[in-house]
PDB file of N, CA and C in Angstrom:
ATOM      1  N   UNK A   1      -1.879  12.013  -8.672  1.00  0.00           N
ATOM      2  CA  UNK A   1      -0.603  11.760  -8.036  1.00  0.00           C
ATOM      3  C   UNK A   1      -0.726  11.711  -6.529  1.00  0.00           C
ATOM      4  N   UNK A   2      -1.561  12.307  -6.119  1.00  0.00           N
ATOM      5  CA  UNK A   2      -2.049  12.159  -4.618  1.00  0.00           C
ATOM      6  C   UNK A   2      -2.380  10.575  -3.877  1.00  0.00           C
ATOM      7  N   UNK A   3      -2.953   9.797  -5.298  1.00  0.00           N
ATOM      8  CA  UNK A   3      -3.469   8.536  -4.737  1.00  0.00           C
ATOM      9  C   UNK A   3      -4.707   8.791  -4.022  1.00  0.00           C
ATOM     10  N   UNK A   4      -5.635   9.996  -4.110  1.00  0.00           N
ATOM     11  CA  UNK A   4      -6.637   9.638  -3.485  1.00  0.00           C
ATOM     12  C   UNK A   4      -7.750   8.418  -4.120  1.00  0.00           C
ATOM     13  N   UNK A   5      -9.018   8.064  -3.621  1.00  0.00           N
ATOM     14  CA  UNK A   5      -9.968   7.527  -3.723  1.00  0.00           C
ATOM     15  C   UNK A   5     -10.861   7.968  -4.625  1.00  0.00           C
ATOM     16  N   UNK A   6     -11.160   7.082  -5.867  1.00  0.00           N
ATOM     17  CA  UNK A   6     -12.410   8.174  -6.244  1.00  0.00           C
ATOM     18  C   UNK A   6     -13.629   7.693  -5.826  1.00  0.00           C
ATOM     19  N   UNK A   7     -13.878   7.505  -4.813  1.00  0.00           N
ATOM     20  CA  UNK A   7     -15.237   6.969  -4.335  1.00  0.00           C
ATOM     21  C   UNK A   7     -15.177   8.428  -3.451  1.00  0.00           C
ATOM     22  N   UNK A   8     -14.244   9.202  -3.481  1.00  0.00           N
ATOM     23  CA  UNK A   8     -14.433  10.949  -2.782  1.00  0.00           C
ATOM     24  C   UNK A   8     -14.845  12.021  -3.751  1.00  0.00           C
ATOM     25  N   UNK A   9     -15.118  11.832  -4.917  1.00  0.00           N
ATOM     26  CA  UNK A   9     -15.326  13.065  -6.044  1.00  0.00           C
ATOM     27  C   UNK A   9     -17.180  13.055  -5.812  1.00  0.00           C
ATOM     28  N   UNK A  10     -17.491  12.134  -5.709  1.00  0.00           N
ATOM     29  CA  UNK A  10     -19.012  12.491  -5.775  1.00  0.00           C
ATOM     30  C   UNK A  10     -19.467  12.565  -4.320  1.00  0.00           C
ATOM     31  N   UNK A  11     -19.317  12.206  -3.168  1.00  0.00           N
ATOM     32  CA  UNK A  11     -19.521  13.003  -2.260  1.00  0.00           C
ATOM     33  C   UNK A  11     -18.863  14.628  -1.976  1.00  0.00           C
ATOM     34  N   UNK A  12     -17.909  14.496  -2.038  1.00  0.00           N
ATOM     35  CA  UNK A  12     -17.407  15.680  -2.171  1.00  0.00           C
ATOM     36  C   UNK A  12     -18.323  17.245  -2.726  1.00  0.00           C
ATOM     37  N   UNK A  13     -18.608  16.755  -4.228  1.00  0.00           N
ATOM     38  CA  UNK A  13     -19.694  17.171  -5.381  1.00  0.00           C
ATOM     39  C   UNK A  13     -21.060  17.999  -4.359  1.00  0.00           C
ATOM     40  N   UNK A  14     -21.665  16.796  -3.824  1.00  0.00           N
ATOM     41  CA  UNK A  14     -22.538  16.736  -3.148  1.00  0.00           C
ATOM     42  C   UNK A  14     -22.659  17.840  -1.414  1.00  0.00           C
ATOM     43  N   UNK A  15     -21.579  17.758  -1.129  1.00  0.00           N
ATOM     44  CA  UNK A  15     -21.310  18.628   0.142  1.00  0.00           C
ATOM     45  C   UNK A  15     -20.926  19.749  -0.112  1.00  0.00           C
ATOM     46  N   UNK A  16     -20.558  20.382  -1.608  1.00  0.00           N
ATOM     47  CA  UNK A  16     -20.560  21.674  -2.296  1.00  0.00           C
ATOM     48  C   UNK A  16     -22.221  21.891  -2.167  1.00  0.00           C
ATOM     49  N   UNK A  17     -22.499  21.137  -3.111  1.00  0.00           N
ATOM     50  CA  UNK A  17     -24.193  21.477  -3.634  1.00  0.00           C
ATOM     51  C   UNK A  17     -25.227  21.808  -1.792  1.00  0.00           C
ATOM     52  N   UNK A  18     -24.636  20.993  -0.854  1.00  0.00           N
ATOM     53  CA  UNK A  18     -25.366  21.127   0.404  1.00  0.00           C
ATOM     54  C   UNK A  18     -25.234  22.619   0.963  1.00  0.00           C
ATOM     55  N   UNK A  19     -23.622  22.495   0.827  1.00  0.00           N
ATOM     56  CA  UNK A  19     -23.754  23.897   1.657  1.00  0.00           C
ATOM     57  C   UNK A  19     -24.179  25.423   0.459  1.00  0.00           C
ATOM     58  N   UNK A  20     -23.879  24.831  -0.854  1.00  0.00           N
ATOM     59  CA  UNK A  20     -24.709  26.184  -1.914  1.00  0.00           C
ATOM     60  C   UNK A  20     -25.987  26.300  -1.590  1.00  0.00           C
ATOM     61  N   UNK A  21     -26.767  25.472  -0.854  1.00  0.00           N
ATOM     62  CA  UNK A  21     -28.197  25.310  -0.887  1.00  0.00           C
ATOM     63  C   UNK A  21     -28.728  26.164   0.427  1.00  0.00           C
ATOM     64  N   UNK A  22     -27.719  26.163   1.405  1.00  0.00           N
ATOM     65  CA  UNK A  22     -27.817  26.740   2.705  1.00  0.00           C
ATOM     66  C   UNK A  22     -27.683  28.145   1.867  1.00  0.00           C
ATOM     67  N   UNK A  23     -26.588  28.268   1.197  1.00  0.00           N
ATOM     68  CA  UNK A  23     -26.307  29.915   1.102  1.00  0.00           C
ATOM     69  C   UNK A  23     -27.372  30.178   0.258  1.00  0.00           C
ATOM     70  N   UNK A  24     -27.688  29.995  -1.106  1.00  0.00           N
ATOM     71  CA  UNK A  24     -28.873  30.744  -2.024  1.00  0.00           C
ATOM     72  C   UNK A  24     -29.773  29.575  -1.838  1.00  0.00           C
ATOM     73  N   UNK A  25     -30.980  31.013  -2.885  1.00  0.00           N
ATOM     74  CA  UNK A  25     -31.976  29.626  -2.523  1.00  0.00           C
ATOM     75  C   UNK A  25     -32.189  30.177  -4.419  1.00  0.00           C
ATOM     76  N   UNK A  26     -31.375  30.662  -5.037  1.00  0.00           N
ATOM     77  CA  UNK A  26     -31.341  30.558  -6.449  1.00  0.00           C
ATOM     78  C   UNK A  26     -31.724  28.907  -7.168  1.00  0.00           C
ATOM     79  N   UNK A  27     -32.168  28.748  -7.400  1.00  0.00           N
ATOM     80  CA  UNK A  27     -32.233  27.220  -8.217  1.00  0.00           C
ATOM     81  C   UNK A  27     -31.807  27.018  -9.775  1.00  0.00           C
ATOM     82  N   UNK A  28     -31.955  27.773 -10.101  1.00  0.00           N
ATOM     83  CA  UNK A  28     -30.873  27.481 -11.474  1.00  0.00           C
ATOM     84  C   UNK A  28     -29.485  27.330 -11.122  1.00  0.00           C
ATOM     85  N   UNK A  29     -29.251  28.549 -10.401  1.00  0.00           N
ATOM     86  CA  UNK A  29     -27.682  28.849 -10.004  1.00  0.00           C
ATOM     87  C   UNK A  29     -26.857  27.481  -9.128  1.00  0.00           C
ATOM     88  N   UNK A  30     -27.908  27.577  -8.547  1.00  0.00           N
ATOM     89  CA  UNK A  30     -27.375  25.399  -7.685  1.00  0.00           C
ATOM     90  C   UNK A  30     -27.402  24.527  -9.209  1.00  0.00           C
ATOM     91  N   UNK A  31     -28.132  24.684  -9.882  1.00  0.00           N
ATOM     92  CA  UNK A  31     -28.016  23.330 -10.478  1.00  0.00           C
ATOM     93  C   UNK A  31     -27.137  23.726 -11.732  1.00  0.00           C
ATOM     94  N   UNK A  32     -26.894  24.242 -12.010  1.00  0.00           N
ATOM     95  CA  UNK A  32     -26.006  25.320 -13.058  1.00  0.00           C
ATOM     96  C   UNK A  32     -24.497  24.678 -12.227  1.00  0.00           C
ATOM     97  N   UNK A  33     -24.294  25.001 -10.927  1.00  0.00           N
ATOM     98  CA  UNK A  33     -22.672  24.773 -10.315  1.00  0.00           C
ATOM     99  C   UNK A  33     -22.688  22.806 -10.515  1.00  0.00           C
ATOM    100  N   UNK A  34     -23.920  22.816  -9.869  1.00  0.00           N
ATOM    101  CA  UNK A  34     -24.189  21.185  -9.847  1.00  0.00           C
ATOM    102  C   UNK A  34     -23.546  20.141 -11.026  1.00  0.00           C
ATOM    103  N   UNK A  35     -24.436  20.961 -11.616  1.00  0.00           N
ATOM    104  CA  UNK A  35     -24.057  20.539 -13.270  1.00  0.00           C
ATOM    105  C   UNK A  35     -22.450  20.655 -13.443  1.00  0.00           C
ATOM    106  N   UNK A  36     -21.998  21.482 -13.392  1.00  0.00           N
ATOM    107  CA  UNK A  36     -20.361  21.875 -13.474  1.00  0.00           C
ATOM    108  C   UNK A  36     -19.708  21.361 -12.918  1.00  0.00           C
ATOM    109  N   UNK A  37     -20.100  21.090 -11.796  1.00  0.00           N
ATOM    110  CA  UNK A  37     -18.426  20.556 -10.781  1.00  0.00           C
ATOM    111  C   UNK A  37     -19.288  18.393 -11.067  1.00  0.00           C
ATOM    112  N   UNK A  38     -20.049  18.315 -11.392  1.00  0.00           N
ATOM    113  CA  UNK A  38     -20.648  16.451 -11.473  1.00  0.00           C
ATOM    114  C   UNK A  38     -19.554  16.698 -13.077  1.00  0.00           C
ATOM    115  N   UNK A  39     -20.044  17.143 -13.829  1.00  0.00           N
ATOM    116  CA  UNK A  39     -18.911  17.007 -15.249  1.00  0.00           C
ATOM    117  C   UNK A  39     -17.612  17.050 -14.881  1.00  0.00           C
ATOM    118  N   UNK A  40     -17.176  18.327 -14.252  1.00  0.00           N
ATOM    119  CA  UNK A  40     -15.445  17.615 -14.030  1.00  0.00           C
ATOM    120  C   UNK A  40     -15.305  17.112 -13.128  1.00  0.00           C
ATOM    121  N   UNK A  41     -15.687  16.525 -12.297  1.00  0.00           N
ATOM    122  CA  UNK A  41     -15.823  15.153 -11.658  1.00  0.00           C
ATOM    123  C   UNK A  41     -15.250  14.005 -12.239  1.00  0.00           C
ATOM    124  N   UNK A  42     -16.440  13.809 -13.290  1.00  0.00           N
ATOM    125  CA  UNK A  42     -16.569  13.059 -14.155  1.00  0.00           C
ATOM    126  C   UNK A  42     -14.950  12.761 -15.233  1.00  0.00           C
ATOM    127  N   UNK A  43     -14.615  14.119 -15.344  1.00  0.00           N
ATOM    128  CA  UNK A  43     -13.827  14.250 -16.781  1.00  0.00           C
ATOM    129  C   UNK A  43     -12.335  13.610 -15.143  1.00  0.00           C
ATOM    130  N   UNK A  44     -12.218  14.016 -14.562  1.00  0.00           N
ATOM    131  CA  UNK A  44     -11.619  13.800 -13.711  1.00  0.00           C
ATOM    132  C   UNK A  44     -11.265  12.735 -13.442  1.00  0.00           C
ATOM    133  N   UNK A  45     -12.205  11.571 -12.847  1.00  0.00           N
ATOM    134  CA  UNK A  45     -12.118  10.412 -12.526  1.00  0.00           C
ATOM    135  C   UNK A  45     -11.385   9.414 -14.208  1.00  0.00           C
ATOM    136  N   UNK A  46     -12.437  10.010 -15.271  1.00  0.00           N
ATOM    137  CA  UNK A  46     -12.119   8.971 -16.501  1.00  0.00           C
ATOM    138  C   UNK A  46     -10.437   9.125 -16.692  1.00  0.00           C
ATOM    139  N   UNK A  47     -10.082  10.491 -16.644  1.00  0.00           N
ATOM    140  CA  UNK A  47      -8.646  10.628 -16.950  1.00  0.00           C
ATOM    141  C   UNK A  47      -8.180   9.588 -16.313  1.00  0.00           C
ATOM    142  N   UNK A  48      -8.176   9.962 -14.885  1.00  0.00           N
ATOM    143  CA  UNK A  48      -7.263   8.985 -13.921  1.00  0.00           C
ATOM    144  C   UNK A  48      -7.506   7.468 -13.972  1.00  0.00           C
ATOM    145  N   UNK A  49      -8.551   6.886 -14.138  1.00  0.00           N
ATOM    146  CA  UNK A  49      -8.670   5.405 -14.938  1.00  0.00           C
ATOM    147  C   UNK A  49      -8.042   4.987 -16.560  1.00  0.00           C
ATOM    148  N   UNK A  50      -8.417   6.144 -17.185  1.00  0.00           N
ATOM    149  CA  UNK A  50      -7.856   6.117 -18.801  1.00  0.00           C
ATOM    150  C   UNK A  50      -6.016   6.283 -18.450  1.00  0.00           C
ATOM    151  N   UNK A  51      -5.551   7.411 -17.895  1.00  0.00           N
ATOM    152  CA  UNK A  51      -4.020   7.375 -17.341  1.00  0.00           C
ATOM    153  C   UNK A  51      -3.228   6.446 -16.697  1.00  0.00           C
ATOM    154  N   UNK A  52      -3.941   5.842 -16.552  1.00  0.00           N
ATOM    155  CA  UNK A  52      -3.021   4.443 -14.866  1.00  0.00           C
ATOM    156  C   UNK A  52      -2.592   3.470 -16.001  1.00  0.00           C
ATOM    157  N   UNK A  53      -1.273   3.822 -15.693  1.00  0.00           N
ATOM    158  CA  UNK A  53      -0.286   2.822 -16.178  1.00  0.00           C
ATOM    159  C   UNK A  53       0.484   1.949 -15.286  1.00  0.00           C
ATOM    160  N   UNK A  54       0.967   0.608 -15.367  1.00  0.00           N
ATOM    161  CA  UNK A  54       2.002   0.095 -14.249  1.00  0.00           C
ATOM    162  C   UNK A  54       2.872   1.244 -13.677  1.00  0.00           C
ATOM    163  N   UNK A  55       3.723   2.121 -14.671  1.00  0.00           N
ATOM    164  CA  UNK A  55       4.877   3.211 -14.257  1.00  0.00           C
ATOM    165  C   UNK A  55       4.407   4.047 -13.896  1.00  0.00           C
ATOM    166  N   UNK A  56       3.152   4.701 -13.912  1.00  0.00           N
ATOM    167  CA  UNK A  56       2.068   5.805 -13.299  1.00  0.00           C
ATOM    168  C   UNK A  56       1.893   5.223 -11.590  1.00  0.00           C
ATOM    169  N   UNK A  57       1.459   3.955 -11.705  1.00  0.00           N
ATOM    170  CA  UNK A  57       1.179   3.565 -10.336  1.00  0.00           C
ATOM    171  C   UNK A  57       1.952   3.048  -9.857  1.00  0.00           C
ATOM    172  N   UNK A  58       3.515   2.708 -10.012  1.00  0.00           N
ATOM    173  CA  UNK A  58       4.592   2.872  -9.427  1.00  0.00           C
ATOM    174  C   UNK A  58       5.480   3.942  -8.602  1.00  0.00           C
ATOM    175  N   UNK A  59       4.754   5.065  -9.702  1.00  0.00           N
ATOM    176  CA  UNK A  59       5.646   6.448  -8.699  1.00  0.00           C
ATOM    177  C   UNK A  59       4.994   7.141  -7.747  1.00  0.00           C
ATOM    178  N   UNK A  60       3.302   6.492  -8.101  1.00  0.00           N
ATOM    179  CA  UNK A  60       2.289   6.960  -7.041  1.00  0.00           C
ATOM    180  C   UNK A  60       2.728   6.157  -5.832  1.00  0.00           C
ATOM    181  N   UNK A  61       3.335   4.687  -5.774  1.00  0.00           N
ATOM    182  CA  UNK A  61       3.265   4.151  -4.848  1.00  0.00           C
ATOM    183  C   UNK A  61       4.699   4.357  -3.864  1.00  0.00           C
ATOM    184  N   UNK A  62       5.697   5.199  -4.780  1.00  0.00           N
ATOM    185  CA  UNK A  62       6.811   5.596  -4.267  1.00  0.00           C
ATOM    186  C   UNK A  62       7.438   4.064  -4.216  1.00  0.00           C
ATOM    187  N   UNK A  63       7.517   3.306  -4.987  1.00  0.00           N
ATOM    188  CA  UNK A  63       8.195   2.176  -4.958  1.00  0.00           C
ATOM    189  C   UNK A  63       8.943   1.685  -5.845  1.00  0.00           C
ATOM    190  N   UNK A  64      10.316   1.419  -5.693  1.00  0.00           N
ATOM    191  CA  UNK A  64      11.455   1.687  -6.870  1.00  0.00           C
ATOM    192  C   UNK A  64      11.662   0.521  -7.318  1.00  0.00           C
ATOM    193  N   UNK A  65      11.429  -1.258  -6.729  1.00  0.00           N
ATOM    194  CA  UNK A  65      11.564  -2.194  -7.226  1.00  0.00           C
ATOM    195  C   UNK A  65      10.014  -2.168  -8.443  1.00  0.00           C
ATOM    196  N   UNK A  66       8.814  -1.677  -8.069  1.00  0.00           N
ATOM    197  CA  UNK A  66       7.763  -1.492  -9.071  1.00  0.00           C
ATOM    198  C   UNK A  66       8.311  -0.570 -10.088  1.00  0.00           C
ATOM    199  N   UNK A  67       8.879   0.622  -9.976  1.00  0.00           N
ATOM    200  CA  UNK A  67       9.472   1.475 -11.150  1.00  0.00           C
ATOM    201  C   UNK A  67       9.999   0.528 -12.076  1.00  0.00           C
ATOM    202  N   UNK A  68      11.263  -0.316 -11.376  1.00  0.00           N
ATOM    203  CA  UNK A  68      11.689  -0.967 -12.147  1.00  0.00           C
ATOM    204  C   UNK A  68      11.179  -2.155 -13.316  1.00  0.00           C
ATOM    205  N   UNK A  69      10.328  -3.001 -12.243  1.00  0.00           N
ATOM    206  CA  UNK A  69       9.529  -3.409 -12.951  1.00  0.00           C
ATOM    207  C   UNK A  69       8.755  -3.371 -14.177  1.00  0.00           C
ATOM    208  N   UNK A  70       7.780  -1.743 -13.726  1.00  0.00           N
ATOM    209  CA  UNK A  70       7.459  -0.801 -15.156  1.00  0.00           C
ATOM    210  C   UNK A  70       8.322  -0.606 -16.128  1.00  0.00           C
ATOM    211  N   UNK A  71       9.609  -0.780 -15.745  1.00  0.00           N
ATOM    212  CA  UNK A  71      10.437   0.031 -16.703  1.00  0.00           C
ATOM    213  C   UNK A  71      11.386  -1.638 -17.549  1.00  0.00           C
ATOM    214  N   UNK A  72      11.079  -2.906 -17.294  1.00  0.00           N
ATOM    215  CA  UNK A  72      11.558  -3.376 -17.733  1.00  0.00           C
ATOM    216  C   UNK A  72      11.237  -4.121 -18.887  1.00  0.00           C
ATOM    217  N   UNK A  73      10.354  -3.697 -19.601  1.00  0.00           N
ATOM    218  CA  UNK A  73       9.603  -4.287 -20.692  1.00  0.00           C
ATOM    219  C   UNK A  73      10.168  -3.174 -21.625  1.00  0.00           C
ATOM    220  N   UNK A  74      11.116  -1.669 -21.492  1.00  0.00           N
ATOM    221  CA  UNK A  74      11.487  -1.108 -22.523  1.00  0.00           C
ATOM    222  C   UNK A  74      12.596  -1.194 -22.998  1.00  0.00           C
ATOM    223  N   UNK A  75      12.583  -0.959 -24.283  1.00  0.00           N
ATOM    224  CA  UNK A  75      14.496  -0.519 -24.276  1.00  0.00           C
ATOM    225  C   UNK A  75      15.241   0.340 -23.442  1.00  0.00           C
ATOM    226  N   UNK A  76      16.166   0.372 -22.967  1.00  0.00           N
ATOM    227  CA  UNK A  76      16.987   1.466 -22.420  1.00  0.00           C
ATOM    228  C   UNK A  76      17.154   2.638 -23.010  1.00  0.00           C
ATOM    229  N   UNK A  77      16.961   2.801 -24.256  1.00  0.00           N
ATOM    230  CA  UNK A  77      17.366   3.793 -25.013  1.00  0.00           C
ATOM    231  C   UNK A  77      16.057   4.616 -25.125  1.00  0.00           C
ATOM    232  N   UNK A  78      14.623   4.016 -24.908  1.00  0.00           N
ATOM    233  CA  UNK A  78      13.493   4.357 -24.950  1.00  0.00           C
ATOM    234  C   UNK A  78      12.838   4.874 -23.084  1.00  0.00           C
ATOM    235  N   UNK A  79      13.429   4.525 -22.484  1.00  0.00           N
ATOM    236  CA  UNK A  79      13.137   4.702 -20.504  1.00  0.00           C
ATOM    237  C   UNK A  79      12.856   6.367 -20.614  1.00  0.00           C
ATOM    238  N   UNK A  80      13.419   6.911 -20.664  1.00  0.00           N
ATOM    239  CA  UNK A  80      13.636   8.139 -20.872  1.00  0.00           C
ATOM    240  C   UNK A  80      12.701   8.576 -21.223  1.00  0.00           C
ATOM    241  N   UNK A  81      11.868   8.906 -22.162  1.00  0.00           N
ATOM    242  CA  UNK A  81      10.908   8.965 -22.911  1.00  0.00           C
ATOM    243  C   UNK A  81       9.631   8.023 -22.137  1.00  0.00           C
ATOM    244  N   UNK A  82       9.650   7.103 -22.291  1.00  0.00           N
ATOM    245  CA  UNK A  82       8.557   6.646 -21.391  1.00  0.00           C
ATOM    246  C   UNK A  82       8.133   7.414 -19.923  1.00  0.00           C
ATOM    247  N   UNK A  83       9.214   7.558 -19.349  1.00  0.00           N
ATOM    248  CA  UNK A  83       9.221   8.531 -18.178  1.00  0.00           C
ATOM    249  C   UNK A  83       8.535   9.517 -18.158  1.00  0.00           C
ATOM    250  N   UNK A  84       8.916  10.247 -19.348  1.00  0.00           N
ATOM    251  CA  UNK A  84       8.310  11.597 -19.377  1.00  0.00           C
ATOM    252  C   UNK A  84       6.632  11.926 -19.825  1.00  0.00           C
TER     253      UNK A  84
END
């Protein structure tokens, strides 16, 4: 809902793992977090590609002639529900 970029989850990822590397010098324990935060990354990004709907990326865009838009392929009696 933020609208960020996901071309920011894997750098991001990466500037965790930099500065864990400054603090321990554990090596399982880096690649153990590594491992963890690259998977929900991962699970992260697919949602938000698998989720994006026209009416998803209408309210991200704060734009009410696109809401509408999204919303005009339903019944009226069904909007409601789609919404939610």
């Amino acid at each position: 809902m933020y609208n960020i970029s996901l071309d920011f989850f894997e750098p991001f990822v990466q500037g965790i793992i930099e500065e864990l590397k400054v603090t321990t010098d554990d090596v399982v324990a880096i690649e153990g977090i590594e491992w963890t935060l690259s998977l929900t990354a991962t699970i992260m990004i697919n949602t938000i590609n698998e989720g994006s709907n026209p009416l998803l990326s209408a309210v991200v865009a704060n734009d009410p002639k696109m809401i509408r838009k999204a919303l005009q392929p339903v019944a009226r009696s069904k909007r409601a529900e789609v919404c939610l």
